[in-house]
C-alpha atoms as a PDB file:
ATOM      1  CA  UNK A   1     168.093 277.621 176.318  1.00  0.00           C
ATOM      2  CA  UNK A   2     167.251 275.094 179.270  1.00  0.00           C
ATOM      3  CA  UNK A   3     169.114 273.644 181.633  1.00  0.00           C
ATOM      4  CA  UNK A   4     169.286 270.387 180.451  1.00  0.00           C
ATOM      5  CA  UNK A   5     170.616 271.744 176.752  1.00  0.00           C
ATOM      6  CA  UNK A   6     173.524 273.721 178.682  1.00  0.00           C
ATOM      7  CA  UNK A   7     174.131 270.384 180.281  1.00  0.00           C
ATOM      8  CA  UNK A   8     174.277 268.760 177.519  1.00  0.00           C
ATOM      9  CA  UNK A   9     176.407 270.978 175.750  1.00  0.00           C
ATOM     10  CA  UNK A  10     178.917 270.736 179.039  1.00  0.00           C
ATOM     11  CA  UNK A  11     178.796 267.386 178.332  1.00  0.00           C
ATOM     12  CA  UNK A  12     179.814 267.270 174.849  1.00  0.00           C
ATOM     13  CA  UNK A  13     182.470 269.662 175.359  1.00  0.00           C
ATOM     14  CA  UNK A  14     184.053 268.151 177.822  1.00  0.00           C
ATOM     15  CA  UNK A  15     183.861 264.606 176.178  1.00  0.00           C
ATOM     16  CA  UNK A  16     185.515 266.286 173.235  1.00  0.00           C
ATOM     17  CA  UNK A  17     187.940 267.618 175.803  1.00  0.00           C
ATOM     18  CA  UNK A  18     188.775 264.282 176.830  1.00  0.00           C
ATOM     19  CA  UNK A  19     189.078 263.158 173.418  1.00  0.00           C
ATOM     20  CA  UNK A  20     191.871 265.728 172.363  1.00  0.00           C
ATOM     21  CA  UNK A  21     193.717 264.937 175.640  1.00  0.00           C
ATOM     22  CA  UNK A  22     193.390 260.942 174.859  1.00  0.00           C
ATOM     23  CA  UNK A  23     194.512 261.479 171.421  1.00  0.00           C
ATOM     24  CA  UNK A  24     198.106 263.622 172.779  1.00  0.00           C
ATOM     25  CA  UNK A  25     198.146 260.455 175.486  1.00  0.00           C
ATOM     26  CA  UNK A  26     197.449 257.559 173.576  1.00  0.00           C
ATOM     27  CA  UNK A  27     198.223 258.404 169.927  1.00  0.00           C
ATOM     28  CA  UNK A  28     201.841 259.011 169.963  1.00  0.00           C
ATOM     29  CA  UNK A  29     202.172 255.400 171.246  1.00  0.00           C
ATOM     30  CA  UNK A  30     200.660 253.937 168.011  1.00  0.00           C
ATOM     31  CA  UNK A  31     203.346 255.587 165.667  1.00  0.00           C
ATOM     32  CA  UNK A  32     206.417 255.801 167.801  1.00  0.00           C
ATOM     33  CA  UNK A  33     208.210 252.383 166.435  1.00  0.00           C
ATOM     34  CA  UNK A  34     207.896 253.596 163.064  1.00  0.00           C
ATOM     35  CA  UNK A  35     208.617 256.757 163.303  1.00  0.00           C
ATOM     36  CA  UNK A  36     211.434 256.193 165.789  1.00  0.00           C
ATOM     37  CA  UNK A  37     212.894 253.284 163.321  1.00  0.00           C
ATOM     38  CA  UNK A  38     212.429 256.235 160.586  1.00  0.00           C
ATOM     39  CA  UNK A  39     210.077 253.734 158.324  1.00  0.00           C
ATOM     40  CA  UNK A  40     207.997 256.775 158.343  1.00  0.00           C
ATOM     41  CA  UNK A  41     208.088 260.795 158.513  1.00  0.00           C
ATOM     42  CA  UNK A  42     206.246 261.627 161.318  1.00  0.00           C
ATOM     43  CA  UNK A  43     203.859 263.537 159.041  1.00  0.00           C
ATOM     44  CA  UNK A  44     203.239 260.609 156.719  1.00  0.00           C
ATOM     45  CA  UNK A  45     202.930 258.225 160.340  1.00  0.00           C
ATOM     46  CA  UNK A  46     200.344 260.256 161.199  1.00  0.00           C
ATOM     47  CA  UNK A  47     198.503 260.536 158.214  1.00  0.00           C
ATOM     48  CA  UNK A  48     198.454 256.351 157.994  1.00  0.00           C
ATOM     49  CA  UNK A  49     197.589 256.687 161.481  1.00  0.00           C
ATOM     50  CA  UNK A  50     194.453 258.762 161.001  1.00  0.00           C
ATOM     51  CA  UNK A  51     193.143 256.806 157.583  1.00  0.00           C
ATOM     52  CA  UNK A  52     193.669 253.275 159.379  1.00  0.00           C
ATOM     53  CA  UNK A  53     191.592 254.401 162.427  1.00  0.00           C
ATOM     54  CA  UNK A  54     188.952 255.800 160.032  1.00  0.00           C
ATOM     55  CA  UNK A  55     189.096 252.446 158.390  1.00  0.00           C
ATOM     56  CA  UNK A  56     188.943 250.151 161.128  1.00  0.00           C
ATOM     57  CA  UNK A  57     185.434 251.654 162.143  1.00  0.00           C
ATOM     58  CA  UNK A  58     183.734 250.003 158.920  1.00  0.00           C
ATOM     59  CA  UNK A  59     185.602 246.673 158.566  1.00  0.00           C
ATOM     60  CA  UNK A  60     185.677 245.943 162.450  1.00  0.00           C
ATOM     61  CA  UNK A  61     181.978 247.662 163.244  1.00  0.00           C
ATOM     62  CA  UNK A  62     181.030 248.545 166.815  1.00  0.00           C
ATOM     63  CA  UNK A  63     180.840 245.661 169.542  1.00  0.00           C
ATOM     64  CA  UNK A  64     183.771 247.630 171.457  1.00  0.00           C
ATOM     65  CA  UNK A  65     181.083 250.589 171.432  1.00  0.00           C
ATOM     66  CA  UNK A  66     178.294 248.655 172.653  1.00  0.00           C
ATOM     67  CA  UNK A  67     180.414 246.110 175.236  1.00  0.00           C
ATOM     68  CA  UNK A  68     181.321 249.523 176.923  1.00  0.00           C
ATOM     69  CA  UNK A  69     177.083 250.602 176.318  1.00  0.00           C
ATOM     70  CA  UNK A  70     176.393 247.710 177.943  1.00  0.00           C
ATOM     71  CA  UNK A  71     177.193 245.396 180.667  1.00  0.00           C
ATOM     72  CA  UNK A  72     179.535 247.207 182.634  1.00  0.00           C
ATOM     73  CA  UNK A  73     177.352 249.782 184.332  1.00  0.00           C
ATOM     74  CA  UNK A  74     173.849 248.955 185.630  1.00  0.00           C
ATOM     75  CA  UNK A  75     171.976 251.457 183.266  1.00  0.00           C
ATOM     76  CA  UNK A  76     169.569 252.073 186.157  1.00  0.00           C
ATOM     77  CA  UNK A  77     172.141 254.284 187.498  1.00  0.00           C
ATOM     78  CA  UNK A  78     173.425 256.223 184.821  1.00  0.00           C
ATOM     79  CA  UNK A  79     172.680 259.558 184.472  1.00  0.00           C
ATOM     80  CA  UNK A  80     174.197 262.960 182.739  1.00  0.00           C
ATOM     81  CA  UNK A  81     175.931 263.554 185.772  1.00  0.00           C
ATOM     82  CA  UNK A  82     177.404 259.734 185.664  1.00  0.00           C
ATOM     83  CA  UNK A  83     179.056 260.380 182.462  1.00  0.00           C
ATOM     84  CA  UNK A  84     180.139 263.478 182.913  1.00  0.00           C
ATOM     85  CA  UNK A  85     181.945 262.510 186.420  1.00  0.00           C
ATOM     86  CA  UNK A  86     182.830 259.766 184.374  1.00  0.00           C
ATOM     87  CA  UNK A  87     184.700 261.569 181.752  1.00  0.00           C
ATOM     88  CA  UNK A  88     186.050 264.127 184.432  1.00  0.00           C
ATOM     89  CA  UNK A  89     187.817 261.787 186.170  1.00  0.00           C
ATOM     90  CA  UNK A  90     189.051 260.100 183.287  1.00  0.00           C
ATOM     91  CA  UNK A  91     190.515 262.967 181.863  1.00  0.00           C
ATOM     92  CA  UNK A  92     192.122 264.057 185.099  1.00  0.00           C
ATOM     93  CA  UNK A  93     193.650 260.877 185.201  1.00  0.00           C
ATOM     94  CA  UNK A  94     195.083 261.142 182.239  1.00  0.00           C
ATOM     95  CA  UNK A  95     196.998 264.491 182.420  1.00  0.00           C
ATOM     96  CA  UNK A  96     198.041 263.315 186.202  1.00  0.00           C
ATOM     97  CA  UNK A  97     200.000 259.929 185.008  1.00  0.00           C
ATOM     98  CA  UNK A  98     200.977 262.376 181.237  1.00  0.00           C
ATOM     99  CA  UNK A  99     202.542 264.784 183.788  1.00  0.00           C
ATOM    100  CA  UNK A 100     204.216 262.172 185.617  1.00  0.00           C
ATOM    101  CA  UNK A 101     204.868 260.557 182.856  1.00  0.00           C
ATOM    102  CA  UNK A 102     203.577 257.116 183.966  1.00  0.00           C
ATOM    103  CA  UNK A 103     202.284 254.267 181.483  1.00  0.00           C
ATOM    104  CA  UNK A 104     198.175 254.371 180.928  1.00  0.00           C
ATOM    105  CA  UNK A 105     195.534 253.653 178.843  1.00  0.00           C
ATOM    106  CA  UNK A 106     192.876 256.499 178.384  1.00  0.00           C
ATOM    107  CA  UNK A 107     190.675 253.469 177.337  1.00  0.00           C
ATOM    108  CA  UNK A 108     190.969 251.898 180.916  1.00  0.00           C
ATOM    109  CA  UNK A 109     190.860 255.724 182.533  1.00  0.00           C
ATOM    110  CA  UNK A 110     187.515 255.942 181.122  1.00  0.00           C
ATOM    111  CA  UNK A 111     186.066 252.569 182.115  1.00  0.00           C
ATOM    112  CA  UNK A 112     187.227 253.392 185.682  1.00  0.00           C
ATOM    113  CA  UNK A 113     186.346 256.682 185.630  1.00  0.00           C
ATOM    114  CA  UNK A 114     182.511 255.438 184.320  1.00  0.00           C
ATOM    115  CA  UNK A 115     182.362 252.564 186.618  1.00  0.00           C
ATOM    116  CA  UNK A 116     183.156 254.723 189.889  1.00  0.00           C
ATOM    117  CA  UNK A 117     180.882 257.284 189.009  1.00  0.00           C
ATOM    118  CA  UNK A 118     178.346 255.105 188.806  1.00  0.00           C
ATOM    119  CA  UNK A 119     179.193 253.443 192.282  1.00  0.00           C
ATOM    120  CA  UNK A 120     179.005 256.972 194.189  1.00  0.00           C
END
């Protein structure tokens, strides 16, 4: 394989990286109140969890996907390297303010992580 495919593949994996770590950070936050409240198992919390996410991608459709394609980031600039700094710094981020267990959004990690990439 090239290069560029063992780039790519670096890039996937660590996007999937910061997916799983996003999901620990953010998810939890979704389903606390009801599982806290004990409305719901945590089992069955995370289960309506998972569906309603699922769901959400057909009846809403994609304009969060391309605002964040588009608009923020001169697309002159971006490159593989972009996103993957991006997505590196967003995911170290992330497990910085998880391990001092500080208030974030992974959402907001990634944005900034994208749009100072992009600046250097």
């Amino acid at each position: 394989m090239t290069a560029t495919v063992w780039f790519v593949l670096a890039i996937v994996l660590v996007a999937l990286a910061f997916d799983f770590i996003n999901g620990f950070h953010d998810a939890a936050n979704s389903i606390a109140t009801v599982v806290s409240t004990r409305v719901l198992s945590p089992s069955a919390a995370v289960v309506w969890a998972a569906a309603f996410n699922f769901i959400a991608v057909f009846i809403f459709g994609t304009a969060v996907a391309k605002t964040m394609g588009k608009g923020l980031v001169d697309l002159a600039v971006v490159d593989a390297t972009v996103i993957l700094a991006g997505l590196i710094g967003a995911i170290v981020w992330d497990l910085i303010t998880w391990w001092l267990g500080l208030p974030t959004s992974s959402s907001h990690a990634l944005i900034g992580g994208y749009g100072g990439a992009a600046v250097a």
